[in-house]
C-alpha atoms as a PDB file:
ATOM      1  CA  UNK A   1      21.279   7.604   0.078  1.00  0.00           C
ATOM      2  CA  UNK A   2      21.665  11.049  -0.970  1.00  0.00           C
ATOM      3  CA  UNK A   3      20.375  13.351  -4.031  1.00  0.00           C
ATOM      4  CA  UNK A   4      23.189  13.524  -6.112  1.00  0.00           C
ATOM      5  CA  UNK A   5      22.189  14.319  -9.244  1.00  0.00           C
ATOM      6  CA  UNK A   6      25.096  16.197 -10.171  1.00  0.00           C
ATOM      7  CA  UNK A   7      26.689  12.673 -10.777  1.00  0.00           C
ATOM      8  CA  UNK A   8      24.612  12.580 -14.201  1.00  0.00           C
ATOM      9  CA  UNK A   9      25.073  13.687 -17.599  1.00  0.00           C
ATOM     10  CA  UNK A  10      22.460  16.563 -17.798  1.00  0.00           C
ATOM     11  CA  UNK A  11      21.453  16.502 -14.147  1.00  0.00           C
ATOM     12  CA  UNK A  12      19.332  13.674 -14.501  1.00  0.00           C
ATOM     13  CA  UNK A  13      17.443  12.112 -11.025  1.00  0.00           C
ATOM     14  CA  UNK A  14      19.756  10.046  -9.266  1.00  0.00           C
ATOM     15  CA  UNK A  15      19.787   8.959  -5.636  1.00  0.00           C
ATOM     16  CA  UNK A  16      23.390   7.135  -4.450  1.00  0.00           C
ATOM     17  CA  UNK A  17      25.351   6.182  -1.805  1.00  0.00           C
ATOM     18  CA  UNK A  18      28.549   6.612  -3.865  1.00  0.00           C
ATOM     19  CA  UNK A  19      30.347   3.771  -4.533  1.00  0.00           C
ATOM     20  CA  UNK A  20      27.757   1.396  -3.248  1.00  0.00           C
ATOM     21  CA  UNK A  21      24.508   1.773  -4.440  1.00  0.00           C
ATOM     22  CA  UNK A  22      22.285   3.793  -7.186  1.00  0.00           C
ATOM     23  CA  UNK A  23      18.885   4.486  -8.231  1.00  0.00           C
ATOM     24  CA  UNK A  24      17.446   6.540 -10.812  1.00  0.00           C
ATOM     25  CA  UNK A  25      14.229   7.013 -12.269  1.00  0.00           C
ATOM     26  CA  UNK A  26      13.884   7.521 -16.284  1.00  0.00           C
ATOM     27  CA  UNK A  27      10.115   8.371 -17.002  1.00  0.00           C
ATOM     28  CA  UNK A  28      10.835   8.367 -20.353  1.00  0.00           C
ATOM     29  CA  UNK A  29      13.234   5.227 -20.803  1.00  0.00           C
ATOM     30  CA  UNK A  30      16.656   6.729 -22.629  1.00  0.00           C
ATOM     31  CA  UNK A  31      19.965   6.897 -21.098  1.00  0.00           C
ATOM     32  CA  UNK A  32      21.465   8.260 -18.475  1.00  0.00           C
ATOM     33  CA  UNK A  33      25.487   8.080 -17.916  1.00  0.00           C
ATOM     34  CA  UNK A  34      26.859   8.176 -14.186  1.00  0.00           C
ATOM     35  CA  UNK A  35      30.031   9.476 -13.204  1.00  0.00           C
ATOM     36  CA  UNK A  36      32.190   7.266 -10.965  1.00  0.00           C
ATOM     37  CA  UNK A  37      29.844   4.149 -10.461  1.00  0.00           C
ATOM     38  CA  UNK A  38      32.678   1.182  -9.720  1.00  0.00           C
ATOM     39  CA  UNK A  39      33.462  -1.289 -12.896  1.00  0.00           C
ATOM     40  CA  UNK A  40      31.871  -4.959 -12.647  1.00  0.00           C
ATOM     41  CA  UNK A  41      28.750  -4.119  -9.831  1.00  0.00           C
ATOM     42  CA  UNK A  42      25.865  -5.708 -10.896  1.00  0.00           C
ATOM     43  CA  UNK A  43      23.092  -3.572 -12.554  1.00  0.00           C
ATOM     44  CA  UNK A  44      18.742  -3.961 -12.952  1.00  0.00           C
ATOM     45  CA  UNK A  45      16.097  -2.452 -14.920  1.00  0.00           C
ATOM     46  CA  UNK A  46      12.435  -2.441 -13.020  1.00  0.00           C
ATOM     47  CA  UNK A  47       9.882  -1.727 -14.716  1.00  0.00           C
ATOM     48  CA  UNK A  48       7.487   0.130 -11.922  1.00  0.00           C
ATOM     49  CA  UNK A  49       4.516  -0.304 -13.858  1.00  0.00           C
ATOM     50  CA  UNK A  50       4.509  -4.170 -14.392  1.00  0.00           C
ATOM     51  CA  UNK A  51       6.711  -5.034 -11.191  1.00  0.00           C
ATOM     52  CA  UNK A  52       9.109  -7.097 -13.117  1.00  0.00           C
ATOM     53  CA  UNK A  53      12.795  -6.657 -14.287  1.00  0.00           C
ATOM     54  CA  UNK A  54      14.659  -6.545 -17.422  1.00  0.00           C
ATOM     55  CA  UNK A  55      18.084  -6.233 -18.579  1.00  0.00           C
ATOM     56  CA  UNK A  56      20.845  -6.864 -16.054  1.00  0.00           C
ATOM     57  CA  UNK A  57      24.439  -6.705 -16.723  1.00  0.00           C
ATOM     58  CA  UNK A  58      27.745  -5.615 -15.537  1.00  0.00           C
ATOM     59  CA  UNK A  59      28.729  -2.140 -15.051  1.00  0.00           C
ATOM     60  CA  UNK A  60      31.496  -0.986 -17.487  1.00  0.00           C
ATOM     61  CA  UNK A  61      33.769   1.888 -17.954  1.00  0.00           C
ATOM     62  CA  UNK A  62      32.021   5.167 -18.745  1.00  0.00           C
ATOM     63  CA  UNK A  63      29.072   4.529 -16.692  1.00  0.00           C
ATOM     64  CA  UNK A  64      26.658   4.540 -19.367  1.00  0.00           C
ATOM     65  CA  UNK A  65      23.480   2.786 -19.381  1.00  0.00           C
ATOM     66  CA  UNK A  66      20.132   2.279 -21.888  1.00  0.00           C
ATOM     67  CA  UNK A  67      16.864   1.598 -20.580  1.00  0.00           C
ATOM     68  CA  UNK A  68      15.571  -1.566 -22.858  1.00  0.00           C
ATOM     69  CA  UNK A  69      12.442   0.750 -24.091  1.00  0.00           C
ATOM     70  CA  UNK A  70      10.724   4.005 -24.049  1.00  0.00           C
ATOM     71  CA  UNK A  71       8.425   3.713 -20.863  1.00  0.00           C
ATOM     72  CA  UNK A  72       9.380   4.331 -17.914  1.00  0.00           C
ATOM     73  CA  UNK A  73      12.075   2.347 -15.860  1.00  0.00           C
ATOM     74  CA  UNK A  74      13.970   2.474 -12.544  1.00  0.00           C
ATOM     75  CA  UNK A  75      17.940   1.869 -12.993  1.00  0.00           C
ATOM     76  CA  UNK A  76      19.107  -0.188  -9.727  1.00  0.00           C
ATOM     77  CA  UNK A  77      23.041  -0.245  -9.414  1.00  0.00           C
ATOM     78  CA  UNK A  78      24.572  -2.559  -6.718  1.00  0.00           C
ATOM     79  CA  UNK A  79      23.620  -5.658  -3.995  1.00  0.00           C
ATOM     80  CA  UNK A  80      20.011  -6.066  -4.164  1.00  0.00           C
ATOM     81  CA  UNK A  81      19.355  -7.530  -0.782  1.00  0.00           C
END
């Protein structure tokens, strides 16, 4: 995993092994949109202050993504394992 902010809209905090696996941190909720995350891999929201997730999906075109709320939330993109 690797810093790679520069993969967001607005330089927003985003860790990635490209093509594989992403993580970013919105201590706000909002969006963020992430260039070149692959069509169809399977995405999370965590919510790190009640340990549970929310909204899952399927990545689309335009790598855009909504946190469900205006706390904050951890986007997880790829395999959990």
């Amino acid at each position: 995993m690797e810093r790679r902010w520069d993969l967001t809209e607005g330089n927003k905090p985003l860790l990635a092994k490209e093509g594989k696996f992403y993580v970013s941190y919105l201590n706000k909720g909002g969006s963020i949109t992430i260039k070149g995350v692959p069509e169809g891999a399977t995405y999370h929201w965590f919510n790190p202050k009640t340990g549970a997730f929310a909204d899952n999906g399927q990545t689309k075109a335009g790598g855009s993504f909504n946190a469900p709320d205006t706390q904050p939330w951890v986007l997880l993109i790829g395999e959990r394992k």
